[in-house]
Protein backbone atom coordinates (compact mmCIF):
# COMPACT_ATOMS: atom_id res chain seq x y z
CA UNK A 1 -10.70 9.70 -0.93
CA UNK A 2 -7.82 10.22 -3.77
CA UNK A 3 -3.97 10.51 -3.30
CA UNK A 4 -4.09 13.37 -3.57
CA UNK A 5 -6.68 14.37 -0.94
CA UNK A 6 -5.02 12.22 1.47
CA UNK A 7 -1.89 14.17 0.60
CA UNK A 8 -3.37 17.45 1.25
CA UNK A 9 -4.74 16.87 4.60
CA UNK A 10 -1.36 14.96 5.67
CA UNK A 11 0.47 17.91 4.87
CA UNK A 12 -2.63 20.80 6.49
CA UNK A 13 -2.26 18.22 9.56
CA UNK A 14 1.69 18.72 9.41
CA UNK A 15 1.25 22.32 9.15
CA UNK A 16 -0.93 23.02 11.81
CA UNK A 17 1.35 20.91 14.13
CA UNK A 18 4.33 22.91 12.92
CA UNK A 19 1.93 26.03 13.98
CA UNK A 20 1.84 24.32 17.58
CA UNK A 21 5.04 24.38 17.89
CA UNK A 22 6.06 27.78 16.48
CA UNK A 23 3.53 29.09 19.53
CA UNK A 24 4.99 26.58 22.21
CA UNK A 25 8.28 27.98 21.01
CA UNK A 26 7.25 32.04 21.04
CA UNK A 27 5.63 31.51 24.35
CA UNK A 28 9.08 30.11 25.57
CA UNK A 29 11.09 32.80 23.87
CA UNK A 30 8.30 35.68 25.82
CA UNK A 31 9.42 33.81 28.73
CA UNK A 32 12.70 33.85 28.70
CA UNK A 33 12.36 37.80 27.49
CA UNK A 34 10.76 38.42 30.56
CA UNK A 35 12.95 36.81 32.96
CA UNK A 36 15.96 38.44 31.12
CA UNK A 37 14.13 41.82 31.53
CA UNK A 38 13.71 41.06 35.36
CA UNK A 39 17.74 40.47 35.46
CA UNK A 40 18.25 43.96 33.93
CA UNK A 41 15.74 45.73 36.08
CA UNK A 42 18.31 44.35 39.27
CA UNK A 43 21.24 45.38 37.22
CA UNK A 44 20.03 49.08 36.39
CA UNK A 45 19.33 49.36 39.86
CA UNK A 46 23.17 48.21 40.81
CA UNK A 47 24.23 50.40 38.68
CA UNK A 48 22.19 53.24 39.62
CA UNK A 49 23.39 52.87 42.90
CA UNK A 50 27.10 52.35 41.74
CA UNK A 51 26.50 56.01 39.99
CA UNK A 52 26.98 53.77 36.42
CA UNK A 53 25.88 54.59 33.41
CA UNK A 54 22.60 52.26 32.23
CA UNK A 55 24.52 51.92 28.60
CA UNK A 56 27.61 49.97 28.41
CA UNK A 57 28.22 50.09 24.77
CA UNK A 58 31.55 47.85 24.95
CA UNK A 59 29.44 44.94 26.91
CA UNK A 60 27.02 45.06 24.31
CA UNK A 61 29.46 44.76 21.36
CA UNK A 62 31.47 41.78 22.87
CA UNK A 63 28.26 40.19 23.71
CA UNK A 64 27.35 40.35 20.28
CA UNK A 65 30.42 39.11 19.29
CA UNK A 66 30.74 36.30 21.44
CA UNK A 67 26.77 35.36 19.98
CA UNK A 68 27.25 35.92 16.82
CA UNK A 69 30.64 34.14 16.64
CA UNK A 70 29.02 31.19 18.43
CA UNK A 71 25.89 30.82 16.15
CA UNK A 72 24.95 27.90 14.55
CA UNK A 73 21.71 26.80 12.19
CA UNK A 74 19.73 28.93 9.69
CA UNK A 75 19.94 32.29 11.29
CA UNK A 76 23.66 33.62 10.30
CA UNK A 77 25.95 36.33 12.38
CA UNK A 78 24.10 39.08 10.66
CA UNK A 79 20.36 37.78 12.03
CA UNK A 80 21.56 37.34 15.50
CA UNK A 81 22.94 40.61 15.55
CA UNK A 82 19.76 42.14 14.73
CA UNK A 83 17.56 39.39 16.95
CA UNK A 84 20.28 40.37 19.91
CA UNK A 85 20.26 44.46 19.62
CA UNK A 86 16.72 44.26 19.10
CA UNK A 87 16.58 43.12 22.47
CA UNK A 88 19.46 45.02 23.98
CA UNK A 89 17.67 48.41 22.73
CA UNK A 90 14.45 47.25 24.52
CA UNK A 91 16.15 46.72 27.17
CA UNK A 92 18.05 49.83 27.67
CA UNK A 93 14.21 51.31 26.64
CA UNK A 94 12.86 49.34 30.05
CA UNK A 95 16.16 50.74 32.25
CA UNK A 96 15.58 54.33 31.06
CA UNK A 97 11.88 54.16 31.98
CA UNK A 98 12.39 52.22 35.46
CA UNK A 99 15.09 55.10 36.64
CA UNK A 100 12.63 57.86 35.21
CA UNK A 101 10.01 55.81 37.17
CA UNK A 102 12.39 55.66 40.41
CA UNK A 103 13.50 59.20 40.22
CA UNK A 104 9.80 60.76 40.03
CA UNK A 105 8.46 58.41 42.86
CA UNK A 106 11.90 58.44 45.28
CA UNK A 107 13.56 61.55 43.60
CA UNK A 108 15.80 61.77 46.91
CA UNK A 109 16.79 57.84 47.00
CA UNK A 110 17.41 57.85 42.99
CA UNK A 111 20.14 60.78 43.11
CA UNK A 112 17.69 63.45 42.94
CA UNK A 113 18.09 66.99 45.04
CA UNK A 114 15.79 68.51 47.65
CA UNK A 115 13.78 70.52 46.50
């Protein structure tokens, strides 16, 4: 087998572990998603029942400045901002659907009238 060969399949070996860990590291990140989204399903029902509004708009700006002022490695303020609202626009997506959800199943405990 030549160098360069050798070479090759060092570095296809080294990419398909770098593969591995990209997925380990996606399936984590889905994870964590999903237990964040669980956190703001309790919270949009708090709120629904404290008569709140599902969108805070200030909460999400100083949350995205206190990320994006606390980043560090490749991805700059400008990439976590995006990564960050991303997810805060999903998850104002999942509270909107939940209440609709609440309100046409229990329109009388979600704040709906008699009919």
């Amino acid at each position: 087998m030549s160098h360069s060969q050798r070479s090759r399949e060092r570095t296809t070996s080294e990419l398909a572990h770098l593969r591995a860990r990209i997925d380990d590291l996606n399936r984590r990140i889905l994870d964590l998603s999903q237990e964040r989204a669980q956190v703001v399903l309790e919270i949009s029902r708090l709120k629904e029942e404290l008569g709140l509004e599902a969108h805070d708009p200030e909460r999400e700006e100083r949350m995205l400045n206190k990320l994006t002022r606390s980043t560090s490695g490749p991805f700059g303020p400008g990439e976590v901002r995006e990564i960050f609202q991303a997810l805060f626009r999903a998850s104002l997506a999942l509270q909107e659907r939940e209440r609709d959800h609440r309100r046409t199943v229990h329109p009388l405990s979600a704040g709906g009238e008699a009919p």
